[in-house]
C-alpha atoms as a PDB file:
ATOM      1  CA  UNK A   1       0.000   0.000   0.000  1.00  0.00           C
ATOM      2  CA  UNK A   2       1.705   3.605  -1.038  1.00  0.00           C
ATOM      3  CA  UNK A   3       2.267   5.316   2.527  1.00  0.00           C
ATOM      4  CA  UNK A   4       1.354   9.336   1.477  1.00  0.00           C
ATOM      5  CA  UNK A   5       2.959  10.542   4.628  1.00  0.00           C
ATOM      6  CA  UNK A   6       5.996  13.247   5.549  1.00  0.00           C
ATOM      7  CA  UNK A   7       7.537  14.144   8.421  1.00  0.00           C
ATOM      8  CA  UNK A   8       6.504  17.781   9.093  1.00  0.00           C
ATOM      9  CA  UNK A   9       4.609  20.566   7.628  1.00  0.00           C
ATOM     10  CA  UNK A  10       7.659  21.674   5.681  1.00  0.00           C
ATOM     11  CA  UNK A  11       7.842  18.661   3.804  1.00  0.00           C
ATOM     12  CA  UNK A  12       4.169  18.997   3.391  1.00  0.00           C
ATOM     13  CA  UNK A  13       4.521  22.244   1.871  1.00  0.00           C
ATOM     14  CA  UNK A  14       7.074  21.472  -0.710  1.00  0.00           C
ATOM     15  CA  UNK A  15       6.917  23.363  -3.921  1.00  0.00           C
ATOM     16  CA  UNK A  16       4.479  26.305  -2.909  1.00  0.00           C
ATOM     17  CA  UNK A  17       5.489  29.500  -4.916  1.00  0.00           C
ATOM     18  CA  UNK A  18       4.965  32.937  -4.803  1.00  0.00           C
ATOM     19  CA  UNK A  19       1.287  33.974  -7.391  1.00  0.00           C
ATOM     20  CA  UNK A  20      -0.244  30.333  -6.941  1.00  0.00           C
ATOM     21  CA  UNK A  21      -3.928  29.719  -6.037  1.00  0.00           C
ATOM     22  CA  UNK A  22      -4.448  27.610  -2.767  1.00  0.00           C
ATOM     23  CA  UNK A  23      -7.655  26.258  -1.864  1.00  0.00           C
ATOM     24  CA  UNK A  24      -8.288  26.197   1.957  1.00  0.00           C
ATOM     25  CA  UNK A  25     -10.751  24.286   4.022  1.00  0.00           C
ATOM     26  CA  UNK A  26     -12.839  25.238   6.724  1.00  0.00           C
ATOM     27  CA  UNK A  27     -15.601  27.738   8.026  1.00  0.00           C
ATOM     28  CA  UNK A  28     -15.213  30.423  10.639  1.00  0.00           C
ATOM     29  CA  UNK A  29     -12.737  28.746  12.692  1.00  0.00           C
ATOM     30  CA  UNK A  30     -13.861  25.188  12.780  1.00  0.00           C
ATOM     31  CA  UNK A  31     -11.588  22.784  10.485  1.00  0.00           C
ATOM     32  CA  UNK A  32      -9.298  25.125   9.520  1.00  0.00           C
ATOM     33  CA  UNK A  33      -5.494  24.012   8.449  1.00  0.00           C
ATOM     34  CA  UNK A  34      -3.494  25.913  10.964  1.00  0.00           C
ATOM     35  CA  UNK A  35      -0.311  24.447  10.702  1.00  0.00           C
ATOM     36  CA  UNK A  36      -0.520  24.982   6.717  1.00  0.00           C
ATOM     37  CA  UNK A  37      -1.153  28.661   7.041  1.00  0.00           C
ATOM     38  CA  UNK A  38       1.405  29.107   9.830  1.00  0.00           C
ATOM     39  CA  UNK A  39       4.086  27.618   7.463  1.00  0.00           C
ATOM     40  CA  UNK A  40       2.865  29.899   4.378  1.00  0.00           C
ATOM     41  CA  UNK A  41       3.778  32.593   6.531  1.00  0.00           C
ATOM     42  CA  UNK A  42       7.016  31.547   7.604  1.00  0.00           C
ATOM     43  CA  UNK A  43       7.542  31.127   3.820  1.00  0.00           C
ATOM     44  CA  UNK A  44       6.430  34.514   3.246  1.00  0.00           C
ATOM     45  CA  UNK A  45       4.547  32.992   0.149  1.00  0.00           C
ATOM     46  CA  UNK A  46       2.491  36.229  -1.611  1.00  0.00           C
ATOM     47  CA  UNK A  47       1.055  37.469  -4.922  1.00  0.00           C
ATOM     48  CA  UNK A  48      -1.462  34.459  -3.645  1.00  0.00           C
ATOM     49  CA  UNK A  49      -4.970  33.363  -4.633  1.00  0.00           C
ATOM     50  CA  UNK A  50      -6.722  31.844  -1.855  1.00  0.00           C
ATOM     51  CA  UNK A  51     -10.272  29.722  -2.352  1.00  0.00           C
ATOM     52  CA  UNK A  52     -11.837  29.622   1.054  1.00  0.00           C
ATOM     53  CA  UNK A  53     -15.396  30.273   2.472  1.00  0.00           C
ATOM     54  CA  UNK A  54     -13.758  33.137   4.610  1.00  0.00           C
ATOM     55  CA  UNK A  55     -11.169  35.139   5.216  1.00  0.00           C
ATOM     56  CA  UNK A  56     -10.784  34.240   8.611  1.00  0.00           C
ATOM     57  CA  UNK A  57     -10.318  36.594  11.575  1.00  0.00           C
ATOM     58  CA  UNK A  58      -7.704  38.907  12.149  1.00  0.00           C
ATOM     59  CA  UNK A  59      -5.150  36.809  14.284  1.00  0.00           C
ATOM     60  CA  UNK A  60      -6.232  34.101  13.377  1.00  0.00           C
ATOM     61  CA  UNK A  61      -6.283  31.379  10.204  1.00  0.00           C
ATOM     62  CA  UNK A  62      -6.220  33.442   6.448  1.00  0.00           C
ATOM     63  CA  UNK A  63      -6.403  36.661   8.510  1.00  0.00           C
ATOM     64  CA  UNK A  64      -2.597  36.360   9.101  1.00  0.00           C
ATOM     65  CA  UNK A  65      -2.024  35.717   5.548  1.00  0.00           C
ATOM     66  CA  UNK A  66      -3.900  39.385   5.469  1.00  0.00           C
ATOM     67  CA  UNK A  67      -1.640  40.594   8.405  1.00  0.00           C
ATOM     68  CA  UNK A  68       1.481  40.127   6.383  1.00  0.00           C
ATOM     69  CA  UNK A  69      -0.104  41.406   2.722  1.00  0.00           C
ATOM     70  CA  UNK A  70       0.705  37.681   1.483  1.00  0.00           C
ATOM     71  CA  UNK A  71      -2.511  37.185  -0.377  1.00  0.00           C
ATOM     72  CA  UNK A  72      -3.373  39.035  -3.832  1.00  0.00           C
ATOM     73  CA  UNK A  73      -6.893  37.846  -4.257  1.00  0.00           C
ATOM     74  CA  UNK A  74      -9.737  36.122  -1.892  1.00  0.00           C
ATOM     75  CA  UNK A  75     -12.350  34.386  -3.658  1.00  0.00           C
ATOM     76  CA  UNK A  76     -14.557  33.621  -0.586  1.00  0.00           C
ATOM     77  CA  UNK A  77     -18.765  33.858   0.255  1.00  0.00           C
ATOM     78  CA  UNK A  78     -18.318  35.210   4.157  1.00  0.00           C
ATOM     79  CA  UNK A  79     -16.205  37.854   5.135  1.00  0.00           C
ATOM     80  CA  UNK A  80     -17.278  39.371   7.854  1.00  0.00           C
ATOM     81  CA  UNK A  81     -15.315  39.272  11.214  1.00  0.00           C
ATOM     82  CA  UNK A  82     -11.879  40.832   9.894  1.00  0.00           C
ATOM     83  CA  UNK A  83     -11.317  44.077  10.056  1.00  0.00           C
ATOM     84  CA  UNK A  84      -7.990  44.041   8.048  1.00  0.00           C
ATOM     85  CA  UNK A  85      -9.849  42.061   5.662  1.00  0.00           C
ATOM     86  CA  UNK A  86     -12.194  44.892   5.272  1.00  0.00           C
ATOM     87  CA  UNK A  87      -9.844  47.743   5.399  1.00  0.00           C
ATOM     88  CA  UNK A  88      -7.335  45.713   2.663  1.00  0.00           C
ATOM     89  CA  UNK A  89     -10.764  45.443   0.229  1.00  0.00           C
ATOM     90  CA  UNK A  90     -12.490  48.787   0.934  1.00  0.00           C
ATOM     91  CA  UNK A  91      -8.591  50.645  -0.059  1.00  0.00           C
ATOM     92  CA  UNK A  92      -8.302  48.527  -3.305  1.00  0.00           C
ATOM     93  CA  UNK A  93      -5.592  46.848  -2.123  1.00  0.00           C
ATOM     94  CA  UNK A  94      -6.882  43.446  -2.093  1.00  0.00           C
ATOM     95  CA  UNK A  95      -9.100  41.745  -4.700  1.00  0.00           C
ATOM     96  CA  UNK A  96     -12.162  39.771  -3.481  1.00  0.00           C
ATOM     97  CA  UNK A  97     -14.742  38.080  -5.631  1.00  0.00           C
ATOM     98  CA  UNK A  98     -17.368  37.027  -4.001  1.00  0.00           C
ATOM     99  CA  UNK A  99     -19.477  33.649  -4.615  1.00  0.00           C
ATOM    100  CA  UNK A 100     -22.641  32.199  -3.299  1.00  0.00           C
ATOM    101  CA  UNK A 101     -21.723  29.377  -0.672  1.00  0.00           C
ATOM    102  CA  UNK A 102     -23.324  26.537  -2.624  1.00  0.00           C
ATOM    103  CA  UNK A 103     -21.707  28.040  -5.851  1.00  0.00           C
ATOM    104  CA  UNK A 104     -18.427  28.154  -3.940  1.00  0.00           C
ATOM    105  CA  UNK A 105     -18.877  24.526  -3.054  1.00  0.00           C
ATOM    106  CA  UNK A 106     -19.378  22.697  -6.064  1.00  0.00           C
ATOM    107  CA  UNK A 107     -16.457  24.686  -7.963  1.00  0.00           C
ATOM    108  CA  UNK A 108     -14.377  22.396  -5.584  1.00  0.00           C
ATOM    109  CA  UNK A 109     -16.469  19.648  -6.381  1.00  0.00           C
ATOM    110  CA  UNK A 110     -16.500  20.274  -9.941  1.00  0.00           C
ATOM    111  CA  UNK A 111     -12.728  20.257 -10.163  1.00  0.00           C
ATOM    112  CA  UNK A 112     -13.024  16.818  -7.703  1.00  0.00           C
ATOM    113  CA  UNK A 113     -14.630  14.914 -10.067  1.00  0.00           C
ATOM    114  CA  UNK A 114     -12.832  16.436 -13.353  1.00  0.00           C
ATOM    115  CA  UNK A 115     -15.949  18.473 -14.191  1.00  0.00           C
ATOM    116  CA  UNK A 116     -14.952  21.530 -16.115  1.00  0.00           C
ATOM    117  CA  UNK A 117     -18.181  23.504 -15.458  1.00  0.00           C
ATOM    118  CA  UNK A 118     -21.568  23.288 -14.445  1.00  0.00           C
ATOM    119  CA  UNK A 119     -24.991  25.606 -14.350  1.00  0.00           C
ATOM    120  CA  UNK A 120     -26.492  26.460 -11.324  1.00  0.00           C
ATOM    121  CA  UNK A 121     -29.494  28.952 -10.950  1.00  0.00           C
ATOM    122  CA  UNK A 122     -27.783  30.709  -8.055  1.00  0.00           C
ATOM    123  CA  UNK A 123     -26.544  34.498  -9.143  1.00  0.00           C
ATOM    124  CA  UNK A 124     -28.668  34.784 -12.293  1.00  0.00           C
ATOM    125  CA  UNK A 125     -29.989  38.445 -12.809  1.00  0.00           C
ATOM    126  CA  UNK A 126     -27.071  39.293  -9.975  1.00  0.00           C
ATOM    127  CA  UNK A 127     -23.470  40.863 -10.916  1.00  0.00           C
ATOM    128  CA  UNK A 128     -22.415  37.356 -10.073  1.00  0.00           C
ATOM    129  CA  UNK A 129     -23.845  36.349 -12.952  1.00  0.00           C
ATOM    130  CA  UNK A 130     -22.477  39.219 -15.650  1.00  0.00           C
ATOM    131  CA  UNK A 131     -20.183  38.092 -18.182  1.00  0.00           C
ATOM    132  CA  UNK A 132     -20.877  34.251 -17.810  1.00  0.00           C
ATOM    133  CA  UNK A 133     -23.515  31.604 -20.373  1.00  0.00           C
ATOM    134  CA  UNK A 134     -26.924  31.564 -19.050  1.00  0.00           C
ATOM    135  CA  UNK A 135     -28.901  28.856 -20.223  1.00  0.00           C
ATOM    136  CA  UNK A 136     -32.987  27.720 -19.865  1.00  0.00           C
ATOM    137  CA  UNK A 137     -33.841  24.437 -18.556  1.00  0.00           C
ATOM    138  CA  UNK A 138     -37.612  23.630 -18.039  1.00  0.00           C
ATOM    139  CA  UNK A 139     -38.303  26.821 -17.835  1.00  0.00           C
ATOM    140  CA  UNK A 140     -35.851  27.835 -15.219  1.00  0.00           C
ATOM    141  CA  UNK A 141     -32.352  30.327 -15.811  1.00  0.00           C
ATOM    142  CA  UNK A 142     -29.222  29.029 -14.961  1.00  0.00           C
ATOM    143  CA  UNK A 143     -25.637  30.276 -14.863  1.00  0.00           C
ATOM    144  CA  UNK A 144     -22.524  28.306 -15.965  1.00  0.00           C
ATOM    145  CA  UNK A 145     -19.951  28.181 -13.844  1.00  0.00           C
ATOM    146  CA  UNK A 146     -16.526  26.517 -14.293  1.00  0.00           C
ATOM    147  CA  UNK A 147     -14.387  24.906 -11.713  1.00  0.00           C
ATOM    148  CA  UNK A 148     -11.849  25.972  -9.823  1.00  0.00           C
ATOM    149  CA  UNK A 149      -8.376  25.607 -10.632  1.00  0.00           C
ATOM    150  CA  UNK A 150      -5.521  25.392  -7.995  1.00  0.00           C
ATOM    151  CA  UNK A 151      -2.182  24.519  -7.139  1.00  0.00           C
ATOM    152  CA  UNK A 152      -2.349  23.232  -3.850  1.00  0.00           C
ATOM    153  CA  UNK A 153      -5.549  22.231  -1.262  1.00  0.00           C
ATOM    154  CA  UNK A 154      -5.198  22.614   1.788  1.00  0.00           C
ATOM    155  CA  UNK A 155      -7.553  20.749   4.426  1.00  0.00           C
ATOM    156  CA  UNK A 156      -7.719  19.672   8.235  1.00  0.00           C
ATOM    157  CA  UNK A 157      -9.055  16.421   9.447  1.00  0.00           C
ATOM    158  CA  UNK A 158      -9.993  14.946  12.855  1.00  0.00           C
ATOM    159  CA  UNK A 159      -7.913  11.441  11.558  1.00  0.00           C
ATOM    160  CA  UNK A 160      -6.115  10.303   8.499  1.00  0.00           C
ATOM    161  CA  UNK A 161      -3.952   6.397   8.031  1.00  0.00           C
ATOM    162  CA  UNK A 162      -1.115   6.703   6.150  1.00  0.00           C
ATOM    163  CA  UNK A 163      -2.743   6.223   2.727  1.00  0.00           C
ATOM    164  CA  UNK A 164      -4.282   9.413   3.095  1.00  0.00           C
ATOM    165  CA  UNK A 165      -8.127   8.156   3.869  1.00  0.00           C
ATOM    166  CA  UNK A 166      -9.723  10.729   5.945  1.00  0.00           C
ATOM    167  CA  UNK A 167     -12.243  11.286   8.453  1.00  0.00           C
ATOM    168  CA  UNK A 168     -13.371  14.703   9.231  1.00  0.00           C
ATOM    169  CA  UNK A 169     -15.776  15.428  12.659  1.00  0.00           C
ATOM    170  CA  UNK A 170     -18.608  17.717  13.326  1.00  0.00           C
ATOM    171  CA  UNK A 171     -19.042  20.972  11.137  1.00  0.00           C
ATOM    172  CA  UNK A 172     -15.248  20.628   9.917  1.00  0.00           C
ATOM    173  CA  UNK A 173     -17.406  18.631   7.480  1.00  0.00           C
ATOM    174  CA  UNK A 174     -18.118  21.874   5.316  1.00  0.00           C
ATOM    175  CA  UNK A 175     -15.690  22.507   2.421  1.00  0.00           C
ATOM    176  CA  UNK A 176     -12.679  20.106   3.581  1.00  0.00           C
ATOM    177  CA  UNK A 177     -13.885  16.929   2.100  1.00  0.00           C
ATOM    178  CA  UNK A 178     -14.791  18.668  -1.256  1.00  0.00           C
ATOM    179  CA  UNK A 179     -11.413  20.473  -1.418  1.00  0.00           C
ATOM    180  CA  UNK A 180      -9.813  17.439  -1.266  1.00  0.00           C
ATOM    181  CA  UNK A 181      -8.386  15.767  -5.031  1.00  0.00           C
ATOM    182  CA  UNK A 182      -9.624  19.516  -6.718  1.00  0.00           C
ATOM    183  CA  UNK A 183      -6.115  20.884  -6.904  1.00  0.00           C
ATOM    184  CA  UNK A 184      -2.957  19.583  -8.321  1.00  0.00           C
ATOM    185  CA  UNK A 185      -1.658  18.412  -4.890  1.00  0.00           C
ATOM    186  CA  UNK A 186      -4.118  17.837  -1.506  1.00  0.00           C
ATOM    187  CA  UNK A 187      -2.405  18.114   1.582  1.00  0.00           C
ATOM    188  CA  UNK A 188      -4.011  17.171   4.681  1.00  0.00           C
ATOM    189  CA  UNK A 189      -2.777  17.819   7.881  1.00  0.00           C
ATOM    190  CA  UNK A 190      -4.458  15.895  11.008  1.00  0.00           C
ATOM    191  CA  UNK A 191      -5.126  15.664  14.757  1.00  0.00           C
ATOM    192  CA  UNK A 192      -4.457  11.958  14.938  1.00  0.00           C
ATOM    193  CA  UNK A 193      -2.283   9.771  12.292  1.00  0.00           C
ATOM    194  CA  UNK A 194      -2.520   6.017  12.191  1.00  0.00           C
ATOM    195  CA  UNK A 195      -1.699   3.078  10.344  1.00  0.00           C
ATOM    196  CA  UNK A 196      -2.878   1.939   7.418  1.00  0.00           C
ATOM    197  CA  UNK A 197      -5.632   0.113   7.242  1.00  0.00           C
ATOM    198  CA  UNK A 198      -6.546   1.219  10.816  1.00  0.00           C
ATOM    199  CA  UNK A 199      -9.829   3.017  10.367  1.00  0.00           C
ATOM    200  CA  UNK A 200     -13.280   1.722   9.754  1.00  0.00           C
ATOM    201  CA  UNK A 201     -14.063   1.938   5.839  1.00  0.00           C
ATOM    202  CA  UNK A 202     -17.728   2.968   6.897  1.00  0.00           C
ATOM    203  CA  UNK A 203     -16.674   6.124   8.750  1.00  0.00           C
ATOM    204  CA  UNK A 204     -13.891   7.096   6.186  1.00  0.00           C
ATOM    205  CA  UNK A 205     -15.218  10.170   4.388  1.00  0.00           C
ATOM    206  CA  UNK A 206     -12.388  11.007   1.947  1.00  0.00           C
ATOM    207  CA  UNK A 207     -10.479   7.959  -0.071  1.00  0.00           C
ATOM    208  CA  UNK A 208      -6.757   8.124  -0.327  1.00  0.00           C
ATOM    209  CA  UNK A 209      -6.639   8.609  -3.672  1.00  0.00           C
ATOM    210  CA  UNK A 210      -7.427  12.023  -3.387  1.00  0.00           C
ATOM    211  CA  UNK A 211      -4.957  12.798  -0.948  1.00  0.00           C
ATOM    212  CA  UNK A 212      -1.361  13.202  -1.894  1.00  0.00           C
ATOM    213  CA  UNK A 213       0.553  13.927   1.245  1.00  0.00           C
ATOM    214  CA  UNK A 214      -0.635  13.815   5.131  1.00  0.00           C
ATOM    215  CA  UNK A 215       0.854  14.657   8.364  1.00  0.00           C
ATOM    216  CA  UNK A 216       0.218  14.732  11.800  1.00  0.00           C
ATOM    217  CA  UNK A 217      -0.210  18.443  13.357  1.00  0.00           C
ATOM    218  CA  UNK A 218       0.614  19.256  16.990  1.00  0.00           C
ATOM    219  CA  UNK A 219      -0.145  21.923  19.365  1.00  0.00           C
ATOM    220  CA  UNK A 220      -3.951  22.802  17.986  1.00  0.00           C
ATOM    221  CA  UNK A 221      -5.602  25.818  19.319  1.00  0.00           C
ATOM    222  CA  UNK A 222      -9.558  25.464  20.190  1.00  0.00           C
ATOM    223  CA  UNK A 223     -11.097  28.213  19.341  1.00  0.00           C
ATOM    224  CA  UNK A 224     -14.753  28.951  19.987  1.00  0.00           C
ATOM    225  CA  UNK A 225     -16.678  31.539  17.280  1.00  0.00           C
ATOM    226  CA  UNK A 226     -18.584  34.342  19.463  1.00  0.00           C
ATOM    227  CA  UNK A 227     -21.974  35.150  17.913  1.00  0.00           C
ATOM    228  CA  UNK A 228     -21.850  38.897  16.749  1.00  0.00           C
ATOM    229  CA  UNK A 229     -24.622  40.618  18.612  1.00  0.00           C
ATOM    230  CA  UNK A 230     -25.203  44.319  17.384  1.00  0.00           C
ATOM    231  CA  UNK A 231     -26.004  46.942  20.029  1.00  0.00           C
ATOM    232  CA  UNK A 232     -29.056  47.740  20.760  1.00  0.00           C
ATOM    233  CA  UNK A 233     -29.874  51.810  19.638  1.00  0.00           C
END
């Protein structure tokens, strides 16, 4: 069986270069990958394209990608809750294009399973929808929209075997599994890494063969998202 595993996040991260596009699992703070972020800005990768639901907050995750002016463009459907986020979009220093969760969802799923493109009805009559093919289907207006393309996924999972099978828990079930096999190279870091062969077939939600290097992160900070309450006047 072909063990997919390195020794560290450096070894992980092998071959990441400044202007490529990086897809990035997660939402909010829940099944984020830390330790992939951390080492992009040790690397002091920029001119990058990130793919991620959000932007993250502003010590935290993507936001200190934003922190250190490493990213060129965010192609994301929240992005609330980071004020440098904000500041770097509203100043014209940052590009953002912004795309309906769903949309956002099956572009990774698109490029999964080889797809070039797909129509969706989300967006049509909206700016999200200027520019692209819109097409009628039993009566109903969709848009076509074409996968993603990137260099490098990175996602986060709860437990991965050395073949790279994954199992993700709770809500970091969002974009991670779907990120997974939709760039050129998947790398998954993980909470807890065991043999092959170890984990139950039945609970494995991503197959190996979408994963092309795994390794086992340490020192994990829990974070818990505060719901944003606005004042009362």
């Amino acid at each position: 069986m072909i063990r997919k595993t390195v020794s560290n996040v450096s070894e992980a991260l092998a071959g990441v270069q400044d202007g490529m596009t990086f897809m990035l699992g997660g939402f909010g703070l829940c099944g984020i990958p830390e330790k992939a972020i951390e080492e992009l800005v040790r690397l002091g990768i920029k001119d990058i394209t990130c793919i991620s639901n959000n932007a993250g907050v502003d010590d935290f995750g993507l936001g200190l990608l934003l922190q250190k002016r490493q990213i060129k463009k965010m192609i994301s459907s929240y992005v609330g809750e980071n004020d440098e986020f904000e500041r770097q979009m509203l100043s014209g220093e940052l590009e953002v294009e912004l795309t309906p969760q769903g949309t956002l969802a099956e572009k990774c799923r698109a490029a999964q399973g080889g797809f070039p493109a797909f129509f969706t009805p989300a967006g049509y009559g909206t700016e999200v929808a200027e520019g692209k093919e819109t097409r009628e289907f039993n009566g109903k207006m969709y848009v076509l929209e074409e996968a993603f393309k990137a260099d490098f996924s990175f996602v986060k999972a709860w437990k991965g075997d050395e073949a790279g099978n994954l199992i993700f828990k709770g809500t970091a079930r969002n974009f991670n599994p779907v990120m997974c096999g939709a760039a050129k190279i998947t790398v998954a870091e993980v909470e807890e890494l065991v043999p092959a062969g170890s984990l139950d077939p039945n609970q494995i939600h991503v197959p190996g063969i979408f994963v092309q290097r795994i390794f086992k992160g340490e020192g994990y900070e829990k974070r818990i998202e505060q719901r944003t309450v606005r004042k009362r006047n």
